[in-house]
N, C-alpha and C. Protein backbone atom coordinates (compact mmCIF):
# COMPACT_ATOMS: atom_id res chain seq x y z
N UNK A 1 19.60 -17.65 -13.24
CA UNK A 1 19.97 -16.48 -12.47
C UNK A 1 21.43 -16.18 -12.75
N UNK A 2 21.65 -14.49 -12.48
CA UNK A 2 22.99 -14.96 -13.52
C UNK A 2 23.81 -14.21 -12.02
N UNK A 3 25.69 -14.25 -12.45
CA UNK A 3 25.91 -13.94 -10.99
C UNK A 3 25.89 -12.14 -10.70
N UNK A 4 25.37 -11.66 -10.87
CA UNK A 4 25.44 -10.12 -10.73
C UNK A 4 24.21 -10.14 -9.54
N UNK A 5 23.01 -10.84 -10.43
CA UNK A 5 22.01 -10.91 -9.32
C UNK A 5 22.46 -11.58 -7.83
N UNK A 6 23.24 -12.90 -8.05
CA UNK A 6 23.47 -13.45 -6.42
C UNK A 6 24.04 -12.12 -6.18
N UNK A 7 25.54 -11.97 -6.63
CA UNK A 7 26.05 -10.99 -6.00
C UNK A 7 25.76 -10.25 -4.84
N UNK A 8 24.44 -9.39 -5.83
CA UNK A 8 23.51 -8.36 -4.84
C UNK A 8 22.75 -8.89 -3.72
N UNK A 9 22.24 -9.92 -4.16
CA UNK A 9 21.54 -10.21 -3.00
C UNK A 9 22.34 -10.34 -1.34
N UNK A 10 23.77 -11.15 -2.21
CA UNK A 10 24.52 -11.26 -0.78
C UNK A 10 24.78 -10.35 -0.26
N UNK A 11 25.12 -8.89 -0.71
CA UNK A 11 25.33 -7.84 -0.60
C UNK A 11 24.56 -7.36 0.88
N UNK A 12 23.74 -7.38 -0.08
CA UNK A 12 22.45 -6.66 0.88
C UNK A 12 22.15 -7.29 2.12
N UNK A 13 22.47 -8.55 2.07
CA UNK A 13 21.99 -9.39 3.01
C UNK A 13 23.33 -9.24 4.20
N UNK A 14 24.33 -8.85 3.49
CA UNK A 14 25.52 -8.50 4.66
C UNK A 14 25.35 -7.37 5.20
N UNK A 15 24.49 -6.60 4.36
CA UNK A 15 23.81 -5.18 4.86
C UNK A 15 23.26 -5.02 6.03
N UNK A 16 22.33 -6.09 6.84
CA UNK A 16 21.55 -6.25 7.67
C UNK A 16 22.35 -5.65 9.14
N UNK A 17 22.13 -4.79 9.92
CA UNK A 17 22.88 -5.26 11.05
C UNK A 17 22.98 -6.52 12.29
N UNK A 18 23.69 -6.77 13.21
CA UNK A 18 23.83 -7.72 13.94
C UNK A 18 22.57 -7.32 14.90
N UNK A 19 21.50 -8.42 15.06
CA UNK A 19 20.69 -7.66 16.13
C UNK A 19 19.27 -7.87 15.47
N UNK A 20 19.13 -7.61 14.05
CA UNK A 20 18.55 -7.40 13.19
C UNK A 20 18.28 -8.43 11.82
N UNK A 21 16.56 -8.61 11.67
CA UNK A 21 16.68 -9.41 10.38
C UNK A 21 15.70 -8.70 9.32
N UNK A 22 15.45 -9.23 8.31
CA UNK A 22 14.73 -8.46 6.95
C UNK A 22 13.98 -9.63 6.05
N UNK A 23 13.03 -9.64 5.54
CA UNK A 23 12.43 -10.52 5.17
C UNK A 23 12.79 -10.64 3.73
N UNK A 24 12.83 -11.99 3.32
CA UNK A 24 13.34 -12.29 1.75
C UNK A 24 12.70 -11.46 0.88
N UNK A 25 11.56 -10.58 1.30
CA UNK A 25 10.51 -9.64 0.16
C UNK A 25 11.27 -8.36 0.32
N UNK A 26 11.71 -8.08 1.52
CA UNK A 26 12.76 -6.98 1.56
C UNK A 26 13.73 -6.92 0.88
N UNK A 27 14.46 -7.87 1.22
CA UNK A 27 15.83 -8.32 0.52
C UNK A 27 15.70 -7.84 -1.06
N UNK A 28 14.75 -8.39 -1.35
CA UNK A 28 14.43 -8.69 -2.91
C UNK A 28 14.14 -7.34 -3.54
N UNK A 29 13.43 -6.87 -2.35
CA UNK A 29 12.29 -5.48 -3.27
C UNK A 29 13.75 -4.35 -3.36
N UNK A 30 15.23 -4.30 -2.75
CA UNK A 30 16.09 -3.82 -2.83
C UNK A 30 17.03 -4.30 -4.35
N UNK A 31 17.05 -5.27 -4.18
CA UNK A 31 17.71 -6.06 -5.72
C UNK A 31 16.74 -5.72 -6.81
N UNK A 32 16.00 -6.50 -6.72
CA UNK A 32 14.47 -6.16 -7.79
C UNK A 32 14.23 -7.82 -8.06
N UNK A 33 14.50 -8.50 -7.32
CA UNK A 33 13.80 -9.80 -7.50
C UNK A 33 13.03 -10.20 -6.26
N UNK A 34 12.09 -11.64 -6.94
CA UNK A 34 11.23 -11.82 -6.05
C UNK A 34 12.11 -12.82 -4.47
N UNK A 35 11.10 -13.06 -3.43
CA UNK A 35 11.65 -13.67 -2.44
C UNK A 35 11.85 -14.68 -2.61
N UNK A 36 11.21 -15.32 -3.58
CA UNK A 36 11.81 -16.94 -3.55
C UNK A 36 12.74 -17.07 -4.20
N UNK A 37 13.11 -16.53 -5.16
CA UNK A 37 14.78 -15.95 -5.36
C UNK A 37 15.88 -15.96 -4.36
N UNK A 38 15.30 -14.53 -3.44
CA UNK A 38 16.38 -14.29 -2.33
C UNK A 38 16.72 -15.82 -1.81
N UNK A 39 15.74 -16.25 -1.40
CA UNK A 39 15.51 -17.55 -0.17
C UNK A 39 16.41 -18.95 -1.39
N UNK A 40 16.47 -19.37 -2.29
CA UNK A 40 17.31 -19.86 -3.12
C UNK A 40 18.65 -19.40 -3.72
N UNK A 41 18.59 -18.43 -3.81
CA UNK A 41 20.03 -17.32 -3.42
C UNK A 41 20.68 -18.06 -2.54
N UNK A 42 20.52 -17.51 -0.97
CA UNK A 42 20.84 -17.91 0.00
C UNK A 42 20.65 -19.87 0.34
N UNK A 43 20.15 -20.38 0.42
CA UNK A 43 20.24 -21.68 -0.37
C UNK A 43 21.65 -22.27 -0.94
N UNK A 44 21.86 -21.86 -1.64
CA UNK A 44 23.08 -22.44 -2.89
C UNK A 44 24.08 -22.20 -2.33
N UNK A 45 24.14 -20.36 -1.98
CA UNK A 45 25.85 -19.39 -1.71
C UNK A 45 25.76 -18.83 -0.64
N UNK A 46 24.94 -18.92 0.22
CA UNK A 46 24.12 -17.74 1.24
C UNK A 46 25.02 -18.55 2.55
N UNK A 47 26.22 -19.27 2.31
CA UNK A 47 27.25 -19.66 3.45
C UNK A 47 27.73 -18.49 4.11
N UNK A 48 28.27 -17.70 3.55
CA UNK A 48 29.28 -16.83 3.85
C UNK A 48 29.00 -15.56 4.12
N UNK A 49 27.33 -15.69 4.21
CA UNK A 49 26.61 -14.19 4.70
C UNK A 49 25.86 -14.38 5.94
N UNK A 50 25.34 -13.47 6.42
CA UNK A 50 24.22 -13.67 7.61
C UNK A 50 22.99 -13.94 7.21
N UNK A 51 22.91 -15.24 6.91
CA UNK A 51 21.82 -15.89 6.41
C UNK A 51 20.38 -15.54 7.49
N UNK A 52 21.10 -16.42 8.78
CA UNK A 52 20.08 -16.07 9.78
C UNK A 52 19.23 -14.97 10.11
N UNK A 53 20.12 -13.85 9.18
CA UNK A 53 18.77 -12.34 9.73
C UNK A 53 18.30 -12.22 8.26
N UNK A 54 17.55 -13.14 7.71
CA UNK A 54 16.69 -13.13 6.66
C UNK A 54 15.85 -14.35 6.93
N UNK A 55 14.28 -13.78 7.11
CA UNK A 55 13.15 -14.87 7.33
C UNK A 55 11.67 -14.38 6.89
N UNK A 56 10.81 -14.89 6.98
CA UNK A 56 9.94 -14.50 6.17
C UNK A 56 9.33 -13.30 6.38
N UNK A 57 7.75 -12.98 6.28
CA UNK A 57 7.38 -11.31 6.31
C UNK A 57 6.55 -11.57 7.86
N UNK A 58 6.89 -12.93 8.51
CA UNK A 58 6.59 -12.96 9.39
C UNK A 58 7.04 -13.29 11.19
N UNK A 59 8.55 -13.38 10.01
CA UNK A 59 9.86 -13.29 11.02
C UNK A 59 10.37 -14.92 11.29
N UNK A 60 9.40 -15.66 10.84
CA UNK A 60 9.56 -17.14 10.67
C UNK A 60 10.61 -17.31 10.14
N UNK A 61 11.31 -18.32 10.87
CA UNK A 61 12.76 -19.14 10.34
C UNK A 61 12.65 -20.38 9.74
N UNK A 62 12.93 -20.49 8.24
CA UNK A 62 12.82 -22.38 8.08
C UNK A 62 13.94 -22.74 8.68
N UNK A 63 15.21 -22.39 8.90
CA UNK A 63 15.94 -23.23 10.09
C UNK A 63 16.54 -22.52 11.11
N UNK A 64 15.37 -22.33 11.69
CA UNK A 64 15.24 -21.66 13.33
C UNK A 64 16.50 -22.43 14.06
N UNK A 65 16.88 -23.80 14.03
CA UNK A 65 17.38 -24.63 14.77
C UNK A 65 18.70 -24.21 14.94
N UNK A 66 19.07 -23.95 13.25
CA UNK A 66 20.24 -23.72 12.89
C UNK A 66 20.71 -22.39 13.40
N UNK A 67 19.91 -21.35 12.81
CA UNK A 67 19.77 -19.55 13.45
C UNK A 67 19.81 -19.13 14.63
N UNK A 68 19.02 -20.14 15.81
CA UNK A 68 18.71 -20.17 17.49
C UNK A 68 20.19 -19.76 18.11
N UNK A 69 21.27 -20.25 18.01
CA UNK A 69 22.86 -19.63 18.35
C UNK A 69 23.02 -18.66 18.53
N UNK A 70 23.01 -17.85 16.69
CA UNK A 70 23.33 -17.04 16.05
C UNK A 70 22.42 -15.59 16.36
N UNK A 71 20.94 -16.15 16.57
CA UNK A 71 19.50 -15.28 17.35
C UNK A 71 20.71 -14.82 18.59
N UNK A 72 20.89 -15.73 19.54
CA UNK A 72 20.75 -15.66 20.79
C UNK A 72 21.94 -14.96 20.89
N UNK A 73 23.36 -15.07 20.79
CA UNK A 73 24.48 -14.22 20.15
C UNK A 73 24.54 -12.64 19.68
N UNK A 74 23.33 -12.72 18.90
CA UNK A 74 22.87 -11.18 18.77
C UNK A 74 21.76 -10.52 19.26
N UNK A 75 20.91 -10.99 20.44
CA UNK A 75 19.88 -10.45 21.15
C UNK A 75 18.63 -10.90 20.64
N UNK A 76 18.57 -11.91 19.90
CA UNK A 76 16.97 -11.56 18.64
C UNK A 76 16.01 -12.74 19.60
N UNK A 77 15.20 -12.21 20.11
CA UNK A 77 14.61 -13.47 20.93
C UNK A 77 12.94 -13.91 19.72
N UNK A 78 13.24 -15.18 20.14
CA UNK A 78 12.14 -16.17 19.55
C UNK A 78 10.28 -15.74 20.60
N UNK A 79 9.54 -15.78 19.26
CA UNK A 79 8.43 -15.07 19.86
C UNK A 79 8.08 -16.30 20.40
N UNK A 80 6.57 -16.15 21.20
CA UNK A 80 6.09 -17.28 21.73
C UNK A 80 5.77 -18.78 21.32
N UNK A 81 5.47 -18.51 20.06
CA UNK A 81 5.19 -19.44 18.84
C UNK A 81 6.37 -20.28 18.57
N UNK A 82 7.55 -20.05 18.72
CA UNK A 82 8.38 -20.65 18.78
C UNK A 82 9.27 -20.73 17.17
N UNK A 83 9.02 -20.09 16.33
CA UNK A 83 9.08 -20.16 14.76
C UNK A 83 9.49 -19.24 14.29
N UNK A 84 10.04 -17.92 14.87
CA UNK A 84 10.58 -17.05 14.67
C UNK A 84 10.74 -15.82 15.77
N UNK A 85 10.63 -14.46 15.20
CA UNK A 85 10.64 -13.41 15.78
C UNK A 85 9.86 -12.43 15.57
N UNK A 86 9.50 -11.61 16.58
CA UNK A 86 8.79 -10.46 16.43
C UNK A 86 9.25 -9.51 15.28
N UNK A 87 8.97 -9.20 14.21
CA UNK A 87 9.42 -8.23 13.13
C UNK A 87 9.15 -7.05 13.18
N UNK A 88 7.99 -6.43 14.48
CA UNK A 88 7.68 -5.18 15.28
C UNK A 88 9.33 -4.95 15.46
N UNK A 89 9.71 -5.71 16.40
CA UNK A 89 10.95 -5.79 17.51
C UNK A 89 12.34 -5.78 16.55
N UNK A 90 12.65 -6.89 15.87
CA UNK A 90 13.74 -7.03 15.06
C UNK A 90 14.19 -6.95 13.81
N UNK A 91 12.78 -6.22 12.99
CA UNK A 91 13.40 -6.22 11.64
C UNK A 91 13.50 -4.84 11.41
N UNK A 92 14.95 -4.88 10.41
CA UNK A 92 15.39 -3.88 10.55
C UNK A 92 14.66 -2.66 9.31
N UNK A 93 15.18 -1.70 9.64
CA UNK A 93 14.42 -0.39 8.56
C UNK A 93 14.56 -0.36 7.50
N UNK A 94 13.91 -0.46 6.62
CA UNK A 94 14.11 -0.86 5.21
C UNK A 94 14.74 0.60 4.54
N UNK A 95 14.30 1.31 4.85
CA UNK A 95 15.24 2.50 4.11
C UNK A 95 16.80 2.62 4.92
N UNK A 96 16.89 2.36 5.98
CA UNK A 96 18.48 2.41 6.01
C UNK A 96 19.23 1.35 5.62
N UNK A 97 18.67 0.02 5.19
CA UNK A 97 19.43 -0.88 4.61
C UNK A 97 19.49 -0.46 3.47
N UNK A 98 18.32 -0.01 2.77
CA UNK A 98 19.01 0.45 0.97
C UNK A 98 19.65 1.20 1.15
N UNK A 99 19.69 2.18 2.33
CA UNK A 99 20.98 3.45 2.48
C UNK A 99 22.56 2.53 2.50
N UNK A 100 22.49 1.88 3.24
CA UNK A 100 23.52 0.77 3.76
C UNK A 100 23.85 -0.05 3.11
N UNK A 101 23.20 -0.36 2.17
CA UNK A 101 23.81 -0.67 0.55
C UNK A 101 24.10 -0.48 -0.53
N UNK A 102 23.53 0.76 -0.43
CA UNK A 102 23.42 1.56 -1.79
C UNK A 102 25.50 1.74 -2.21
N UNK A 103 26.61 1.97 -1.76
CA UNK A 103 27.40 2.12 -2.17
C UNK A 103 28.14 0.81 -2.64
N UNK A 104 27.83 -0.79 -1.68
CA UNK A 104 28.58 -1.42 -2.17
C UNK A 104 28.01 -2.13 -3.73
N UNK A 105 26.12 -2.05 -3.82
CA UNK A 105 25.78 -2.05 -4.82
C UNK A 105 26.16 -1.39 -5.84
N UNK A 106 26.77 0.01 -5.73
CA UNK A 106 27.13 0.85 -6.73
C UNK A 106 28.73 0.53 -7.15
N UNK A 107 29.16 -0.27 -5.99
CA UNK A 107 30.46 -0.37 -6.78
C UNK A 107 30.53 -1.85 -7.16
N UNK A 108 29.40 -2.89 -7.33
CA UNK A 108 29.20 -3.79 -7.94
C UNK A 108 28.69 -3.66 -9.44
N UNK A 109 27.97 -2.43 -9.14
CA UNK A 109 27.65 -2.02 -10.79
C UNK A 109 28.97 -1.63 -11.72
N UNK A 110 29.77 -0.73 -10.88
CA UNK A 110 30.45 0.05 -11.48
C UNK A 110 31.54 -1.09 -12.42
N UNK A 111 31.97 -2.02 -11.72
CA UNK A 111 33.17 -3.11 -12.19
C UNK A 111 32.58 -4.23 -13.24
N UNK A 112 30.95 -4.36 -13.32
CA UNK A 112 30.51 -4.55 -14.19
C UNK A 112 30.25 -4.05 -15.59
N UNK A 113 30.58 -2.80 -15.25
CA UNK A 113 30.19 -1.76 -16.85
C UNK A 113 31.85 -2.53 -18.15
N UNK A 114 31.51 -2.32 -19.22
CA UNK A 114 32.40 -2.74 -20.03
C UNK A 114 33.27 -1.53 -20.26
């Protein structure tokens, strides 16, 4: 993976608002890679972003434990199941996040051109 791709992903993933999460297939289908990408992305470098509002297409957290703070801090309540969140309720609109990224992606492209 080379770094243009992390780049974006983090990008996008800072894209998210507070309140709000997006599933690694989201994430991805904005970059153009797959989710298990995103989810190893975030993995490695995904410190310094809002990791926590990215979980699966079913709002599931693999570290709920860790996220539960960070949930509760920004309103995102844990469904009954205990394993994530309602994605009716908290995930956010996929066309205003590509809206909401679309410029800092463009000026990630732009500093890339030779």
């Amino acid at each position: 993976m080379d770094d243009l791709t992390v780049e974006r992903v983090l990008r996008v993933v800072e894209a998210i608002p507070p309140g709000q999460v997006a599933a690694y297939g989201e994430v991805g289908s904005i970059v153009g890679v797959g989710p298990r990408l995103v989810g190893r992305i975030l993995r490695i470098w995904g410190g310094g972003v809002p990791w926590w509002r990215v979980t699966n297409s079913d709002g599931d957290h693999p570290l709920l434990a860790r996220a539960l703070p960070r949930w509760e801090a920004e309103g995102i309540v844990v469904k009954p199941n205990g394993r994530g969140c309602r994605m009716a309720q908290f995930g956010t609109d996929l066309e205003q996040l590509r809206e909401r990224s679309r410029a800092t992606l463009a000026e990630l492209e732009e500093t890339q051109e030779p």
